[in-house]
N, C-alpha and C. Protein backbone atom coordinates (compact mmCIF):
# COMPACT_ATOMS: atom_id res chain seq x y z
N UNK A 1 -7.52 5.82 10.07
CA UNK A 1 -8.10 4.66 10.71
C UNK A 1 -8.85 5.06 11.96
N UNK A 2 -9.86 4.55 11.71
CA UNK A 2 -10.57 5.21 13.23
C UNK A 2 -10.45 4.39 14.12
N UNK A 3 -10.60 5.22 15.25
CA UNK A 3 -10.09 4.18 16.62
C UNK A 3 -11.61 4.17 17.33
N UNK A 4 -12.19 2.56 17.81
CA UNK A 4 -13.26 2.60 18.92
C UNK A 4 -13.49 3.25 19.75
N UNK A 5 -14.58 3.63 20.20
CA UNK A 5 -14.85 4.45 21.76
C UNK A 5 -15.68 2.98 21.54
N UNK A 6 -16.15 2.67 23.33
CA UNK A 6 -16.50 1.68 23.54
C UNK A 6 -17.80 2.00 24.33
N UNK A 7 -18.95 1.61 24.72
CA UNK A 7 -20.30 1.59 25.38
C UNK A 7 -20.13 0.58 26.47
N UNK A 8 -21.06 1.03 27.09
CA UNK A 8 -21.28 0.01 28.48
C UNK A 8 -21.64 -1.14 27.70
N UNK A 9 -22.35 -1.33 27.15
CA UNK A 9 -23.04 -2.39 26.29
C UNK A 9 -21.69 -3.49 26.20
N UNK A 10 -20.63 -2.89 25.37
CA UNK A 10 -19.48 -3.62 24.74
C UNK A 10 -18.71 -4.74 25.81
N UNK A 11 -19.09 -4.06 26.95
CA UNK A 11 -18.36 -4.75 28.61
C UNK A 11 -18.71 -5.71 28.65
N UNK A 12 -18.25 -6.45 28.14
CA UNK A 12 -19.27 -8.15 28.36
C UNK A 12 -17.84 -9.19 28.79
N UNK A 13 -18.35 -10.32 28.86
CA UNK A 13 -17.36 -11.34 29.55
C UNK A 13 -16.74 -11.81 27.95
N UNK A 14 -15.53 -11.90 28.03
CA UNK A 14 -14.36 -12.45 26.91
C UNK A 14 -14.14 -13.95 27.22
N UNK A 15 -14.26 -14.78 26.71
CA UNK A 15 -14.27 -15.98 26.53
C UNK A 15 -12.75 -16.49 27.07
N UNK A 16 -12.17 -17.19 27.17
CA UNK A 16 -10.81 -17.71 27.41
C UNK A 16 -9.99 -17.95 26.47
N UNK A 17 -10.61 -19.04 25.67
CA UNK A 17 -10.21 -19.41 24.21
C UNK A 17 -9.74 -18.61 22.97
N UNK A 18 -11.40 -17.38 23.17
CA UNK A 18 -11.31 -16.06 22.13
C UNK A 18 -9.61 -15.16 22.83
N UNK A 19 -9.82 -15.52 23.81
CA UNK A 19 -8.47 -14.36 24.84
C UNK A 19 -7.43 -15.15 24.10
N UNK A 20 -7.04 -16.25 24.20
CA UNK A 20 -5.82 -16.88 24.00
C UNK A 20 -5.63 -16.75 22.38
N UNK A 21 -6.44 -16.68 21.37
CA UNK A 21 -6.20 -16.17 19.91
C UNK A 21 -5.69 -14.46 20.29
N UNK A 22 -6.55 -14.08 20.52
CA UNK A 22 -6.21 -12.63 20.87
C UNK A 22 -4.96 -12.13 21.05
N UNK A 23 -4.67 -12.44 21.83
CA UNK A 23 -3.54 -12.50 22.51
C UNK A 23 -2.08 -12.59 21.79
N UNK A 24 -2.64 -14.00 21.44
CA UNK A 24 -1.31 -14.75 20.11
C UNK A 24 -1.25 -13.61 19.35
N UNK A 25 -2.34 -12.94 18.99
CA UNK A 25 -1.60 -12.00 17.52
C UNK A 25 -1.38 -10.79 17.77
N UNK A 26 -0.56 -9.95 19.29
CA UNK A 26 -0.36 -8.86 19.44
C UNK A 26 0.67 -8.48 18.68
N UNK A 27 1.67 -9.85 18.32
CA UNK A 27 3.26 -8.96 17.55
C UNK A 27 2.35 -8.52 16.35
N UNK A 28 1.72 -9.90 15.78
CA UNK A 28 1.03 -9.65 14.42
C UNK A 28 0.19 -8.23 14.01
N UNK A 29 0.16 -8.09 14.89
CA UNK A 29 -1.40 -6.73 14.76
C UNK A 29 -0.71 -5.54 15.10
N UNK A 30 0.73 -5.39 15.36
CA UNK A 30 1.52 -4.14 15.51
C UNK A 30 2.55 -4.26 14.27
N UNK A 31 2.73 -5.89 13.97
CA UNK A 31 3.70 -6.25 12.23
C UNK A 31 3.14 -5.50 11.55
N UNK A 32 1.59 -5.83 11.51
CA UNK A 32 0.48 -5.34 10.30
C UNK A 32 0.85 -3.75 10.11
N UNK A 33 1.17 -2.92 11.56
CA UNK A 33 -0.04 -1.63 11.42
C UNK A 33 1.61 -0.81 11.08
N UNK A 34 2.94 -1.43 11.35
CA UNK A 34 4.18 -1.09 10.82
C UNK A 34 4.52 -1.62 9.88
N UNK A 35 3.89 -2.68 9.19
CA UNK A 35 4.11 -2.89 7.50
C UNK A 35 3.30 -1.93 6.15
N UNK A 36 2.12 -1.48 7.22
CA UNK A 36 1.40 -0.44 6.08
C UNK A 36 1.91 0.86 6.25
N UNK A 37 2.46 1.53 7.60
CA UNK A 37 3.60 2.58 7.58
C UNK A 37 4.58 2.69 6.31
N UNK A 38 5.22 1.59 6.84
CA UNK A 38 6.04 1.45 6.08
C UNK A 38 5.56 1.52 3.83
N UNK A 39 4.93 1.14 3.73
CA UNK A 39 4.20 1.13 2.25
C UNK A 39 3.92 2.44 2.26
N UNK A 40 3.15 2.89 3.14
CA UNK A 40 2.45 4.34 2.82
C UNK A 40 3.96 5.51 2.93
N UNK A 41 4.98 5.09 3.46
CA UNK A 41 5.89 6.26 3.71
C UNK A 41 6.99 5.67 2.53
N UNK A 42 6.63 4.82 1.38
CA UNK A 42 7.45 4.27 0.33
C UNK A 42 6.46 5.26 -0.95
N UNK A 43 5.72 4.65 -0.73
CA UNK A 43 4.62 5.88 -1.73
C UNK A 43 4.79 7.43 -1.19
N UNK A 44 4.62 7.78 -0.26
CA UNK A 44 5.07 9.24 -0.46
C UNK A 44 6.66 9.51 -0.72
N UNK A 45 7.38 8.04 -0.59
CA UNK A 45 9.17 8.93 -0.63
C UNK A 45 8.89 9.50 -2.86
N UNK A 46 7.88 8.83 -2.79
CA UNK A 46 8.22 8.49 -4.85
C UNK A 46 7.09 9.59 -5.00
N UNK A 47 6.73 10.21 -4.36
CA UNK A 47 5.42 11.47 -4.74
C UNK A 47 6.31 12.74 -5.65
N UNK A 48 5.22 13.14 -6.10
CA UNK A 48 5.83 14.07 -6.69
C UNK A 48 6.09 15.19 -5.68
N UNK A 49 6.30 16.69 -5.61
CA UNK A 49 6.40 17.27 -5.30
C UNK A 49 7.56 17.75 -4.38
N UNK A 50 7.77 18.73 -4.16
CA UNK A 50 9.02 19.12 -3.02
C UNK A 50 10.24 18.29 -2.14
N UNK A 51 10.59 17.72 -1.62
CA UNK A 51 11.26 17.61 -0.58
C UNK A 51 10.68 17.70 0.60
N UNK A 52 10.43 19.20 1.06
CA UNK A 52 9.80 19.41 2.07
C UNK A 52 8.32 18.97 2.53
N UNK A 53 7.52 19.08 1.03
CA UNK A 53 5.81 18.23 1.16
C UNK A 53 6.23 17.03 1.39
N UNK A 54 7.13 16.10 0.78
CA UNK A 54 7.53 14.81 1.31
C UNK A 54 7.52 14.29 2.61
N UNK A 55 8.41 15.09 3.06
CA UNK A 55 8.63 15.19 4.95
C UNK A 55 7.38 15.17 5.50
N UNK A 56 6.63 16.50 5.21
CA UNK A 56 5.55 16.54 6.08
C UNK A 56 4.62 15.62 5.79
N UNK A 57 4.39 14.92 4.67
CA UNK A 57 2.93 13.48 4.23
C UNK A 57 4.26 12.90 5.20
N UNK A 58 5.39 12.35 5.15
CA UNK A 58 5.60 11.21 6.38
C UNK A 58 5.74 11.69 7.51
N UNK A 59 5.85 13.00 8.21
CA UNK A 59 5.59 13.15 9.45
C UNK A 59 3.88 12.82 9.69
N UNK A 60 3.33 13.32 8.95
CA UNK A 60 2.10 12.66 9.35
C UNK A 60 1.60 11.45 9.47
N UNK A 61 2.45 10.68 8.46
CA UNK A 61 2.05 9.08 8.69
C UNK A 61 2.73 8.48 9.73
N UNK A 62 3.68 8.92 10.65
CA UNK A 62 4.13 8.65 11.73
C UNK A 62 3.45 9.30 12.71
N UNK A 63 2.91 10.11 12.73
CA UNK A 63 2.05 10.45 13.87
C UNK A 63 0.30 9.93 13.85
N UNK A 64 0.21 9.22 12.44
CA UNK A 64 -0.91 8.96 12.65
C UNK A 64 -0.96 6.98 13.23
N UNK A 65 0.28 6.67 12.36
CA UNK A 65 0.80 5.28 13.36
C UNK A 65 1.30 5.33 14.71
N UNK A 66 1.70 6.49 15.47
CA UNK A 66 1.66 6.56 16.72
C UNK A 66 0.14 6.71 17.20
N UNK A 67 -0.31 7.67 16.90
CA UNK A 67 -1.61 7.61 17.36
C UNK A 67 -2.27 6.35 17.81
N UNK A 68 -2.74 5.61 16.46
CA UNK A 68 -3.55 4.27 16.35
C UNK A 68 -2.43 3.40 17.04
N UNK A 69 -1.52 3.13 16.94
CA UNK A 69 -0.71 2.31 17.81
C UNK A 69 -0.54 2.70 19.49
N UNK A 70 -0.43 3.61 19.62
CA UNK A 70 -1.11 4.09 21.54
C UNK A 70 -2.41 4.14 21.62
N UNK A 71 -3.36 3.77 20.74
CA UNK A 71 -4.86 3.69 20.96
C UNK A 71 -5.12 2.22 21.28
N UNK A 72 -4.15 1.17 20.61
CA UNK A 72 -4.92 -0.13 20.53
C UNK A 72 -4.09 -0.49 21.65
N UNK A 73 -2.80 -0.30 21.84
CA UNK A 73 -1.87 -0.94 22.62
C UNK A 73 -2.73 -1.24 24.13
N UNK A 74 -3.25 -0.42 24.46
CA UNK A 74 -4.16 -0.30 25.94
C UNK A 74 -5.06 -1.51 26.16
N UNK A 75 -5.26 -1.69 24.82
CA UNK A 75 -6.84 -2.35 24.91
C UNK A 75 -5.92 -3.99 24.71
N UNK A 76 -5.16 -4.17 24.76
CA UNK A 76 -5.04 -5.68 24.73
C UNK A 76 -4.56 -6.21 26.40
N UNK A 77 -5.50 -6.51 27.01
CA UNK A 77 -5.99 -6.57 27.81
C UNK A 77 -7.36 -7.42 28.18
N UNK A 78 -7.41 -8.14 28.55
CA UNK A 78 -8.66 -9.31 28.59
C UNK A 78 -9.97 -8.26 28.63
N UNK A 79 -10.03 -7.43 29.85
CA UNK A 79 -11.15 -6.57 29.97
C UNK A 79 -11.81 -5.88 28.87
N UNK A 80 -10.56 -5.52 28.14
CA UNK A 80 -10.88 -4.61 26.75
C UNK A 80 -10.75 -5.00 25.70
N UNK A 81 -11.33 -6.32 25.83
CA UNK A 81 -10.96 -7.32 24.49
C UNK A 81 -11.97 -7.05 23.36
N UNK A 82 -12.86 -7.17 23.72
CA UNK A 82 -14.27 -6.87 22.68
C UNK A 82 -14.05 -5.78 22.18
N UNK A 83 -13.83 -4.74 22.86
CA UNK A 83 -13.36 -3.35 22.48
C UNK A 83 -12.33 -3.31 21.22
N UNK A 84 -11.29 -4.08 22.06
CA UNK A 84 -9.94 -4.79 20.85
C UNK A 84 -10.64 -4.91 19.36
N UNK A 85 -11.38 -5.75 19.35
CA UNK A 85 -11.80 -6.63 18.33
C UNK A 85 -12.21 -5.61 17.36
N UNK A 86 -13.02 -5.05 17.89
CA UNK A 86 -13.92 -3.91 17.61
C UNK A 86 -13.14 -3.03 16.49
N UNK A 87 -12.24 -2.74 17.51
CA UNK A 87 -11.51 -1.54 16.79
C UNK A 87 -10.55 -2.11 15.81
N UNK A 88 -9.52 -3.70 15.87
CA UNK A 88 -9.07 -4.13 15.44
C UNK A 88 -9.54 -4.18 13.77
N UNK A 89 -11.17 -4.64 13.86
CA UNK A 89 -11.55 -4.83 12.38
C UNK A 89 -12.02 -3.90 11.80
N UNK A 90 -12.37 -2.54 12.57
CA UNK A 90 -12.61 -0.80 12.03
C UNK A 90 -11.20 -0.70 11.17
N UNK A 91 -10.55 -0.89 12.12
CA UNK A 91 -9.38 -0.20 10.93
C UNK A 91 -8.25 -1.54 10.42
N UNK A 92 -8.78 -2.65 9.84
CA UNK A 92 -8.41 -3.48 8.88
C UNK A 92 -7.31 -4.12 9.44
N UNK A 93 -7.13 -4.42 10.91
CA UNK A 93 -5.90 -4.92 11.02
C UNK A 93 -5.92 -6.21 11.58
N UNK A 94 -7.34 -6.84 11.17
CA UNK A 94 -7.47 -8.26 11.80
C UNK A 94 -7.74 -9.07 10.26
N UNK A 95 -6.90 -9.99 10.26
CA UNK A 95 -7.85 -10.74 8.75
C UNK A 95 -8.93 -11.14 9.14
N UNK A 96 -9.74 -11.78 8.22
CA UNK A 96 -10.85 -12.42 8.13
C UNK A 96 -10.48 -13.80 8.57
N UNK A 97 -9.57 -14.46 8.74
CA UNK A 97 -9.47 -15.68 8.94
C UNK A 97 -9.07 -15.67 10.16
N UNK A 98 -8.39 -14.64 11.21
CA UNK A 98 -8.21 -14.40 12.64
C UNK A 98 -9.20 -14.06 12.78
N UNK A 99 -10.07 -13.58 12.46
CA UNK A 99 -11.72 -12.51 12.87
C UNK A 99 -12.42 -14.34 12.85
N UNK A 100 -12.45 -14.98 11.92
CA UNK A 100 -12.71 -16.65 12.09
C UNK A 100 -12.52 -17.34 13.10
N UNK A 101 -11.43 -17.05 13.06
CA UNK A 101 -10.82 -17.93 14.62
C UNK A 101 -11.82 -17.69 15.60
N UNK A 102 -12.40 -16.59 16.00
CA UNK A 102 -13.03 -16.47 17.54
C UNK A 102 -14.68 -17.08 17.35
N UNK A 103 -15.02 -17.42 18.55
CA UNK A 103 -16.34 -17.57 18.55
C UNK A 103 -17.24 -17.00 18.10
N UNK A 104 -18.22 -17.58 17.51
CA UNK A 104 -19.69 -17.14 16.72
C UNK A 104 -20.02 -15.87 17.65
N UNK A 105 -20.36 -15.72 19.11
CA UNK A 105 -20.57 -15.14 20.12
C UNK A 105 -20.19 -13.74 19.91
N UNK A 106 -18.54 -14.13 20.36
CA UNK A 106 -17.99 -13.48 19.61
C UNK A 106 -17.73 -12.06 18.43
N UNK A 107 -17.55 -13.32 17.07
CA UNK A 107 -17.92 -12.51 15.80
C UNK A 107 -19.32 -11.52 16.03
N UNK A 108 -20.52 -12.56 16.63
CA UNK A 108 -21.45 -11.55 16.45
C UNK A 108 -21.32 -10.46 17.09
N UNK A 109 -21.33 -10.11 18.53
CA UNK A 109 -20.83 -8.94 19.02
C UNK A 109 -20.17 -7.63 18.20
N UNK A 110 -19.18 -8.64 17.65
CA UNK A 110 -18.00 -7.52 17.09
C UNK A 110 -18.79 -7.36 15.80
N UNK A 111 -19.72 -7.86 14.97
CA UNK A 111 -20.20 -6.96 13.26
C UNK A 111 -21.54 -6.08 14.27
N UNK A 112 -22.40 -6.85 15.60
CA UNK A 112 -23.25 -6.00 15.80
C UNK A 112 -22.88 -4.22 16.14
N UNK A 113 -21.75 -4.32 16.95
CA UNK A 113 -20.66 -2.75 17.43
C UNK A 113 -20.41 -2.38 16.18
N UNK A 114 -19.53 -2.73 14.97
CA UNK A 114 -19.34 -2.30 13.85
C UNK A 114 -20.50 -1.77 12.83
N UNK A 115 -21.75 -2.70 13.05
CA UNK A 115 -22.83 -2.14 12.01
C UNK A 115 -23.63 -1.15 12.87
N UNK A 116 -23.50 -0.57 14.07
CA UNK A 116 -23.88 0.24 15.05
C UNK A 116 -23.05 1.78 14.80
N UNK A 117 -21.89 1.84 14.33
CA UNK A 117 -20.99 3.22 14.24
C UNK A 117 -21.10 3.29 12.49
């Protein structure tokens, strides 16, 4: 999952409204990114191979959910909200119907940054 780097550009003023959705779905958006852990380290327990290749595909999927989970955690934060968003829908952890929720303004921002990387 790739994580945002952000541009001066991205620094823009966050709405109040868009903040207060935002906001609401921090358990949700860390549920999400430890419910697909969890799937992806159920599919490797049933892989074929070793024991030991086992271990290491889930040490990696724990270090790659630490990773992305100390990448986004920062950014929820009003300042680094757009940024949030940004990165939130790079790596699939916003639905489409929370990505709905926020302002047109908004949305546009966040597909213009996304169709930009």
């Amino acid at each position: 999952m790739p994580v945002s780097r952000h541009t001066p550009s991205m620094l823009v003023s966050f709405s109040e409204p868009d903040w207060r959705v935002l906001h609401a779905l921090e358990g949700s958006v860390f549920e999400r990114l430890d419910a697909r852990l969890l799937h992806d380290v159920q599919a490797a327990l049933q892989a074929s191979g070793s024991s030991a290749s086992r271990v290491a595909s889930i040490d990696t999927l724990l270090r790659e959910r630490n990773r992305v989970g100390s990448a986004i955690a920062p950014l929820f934060r009003r300042s680094k909200a757009l940024i949030l968003v940004v990165t939130l829908r790079r790596a699939a952890l916003l639905t489409d119907e929370e990505f709905g929720s926020l302002s047109q303004a908004t949305r546009e921002a966040v597909l213009r940054a996304v169709s930009v990387s």
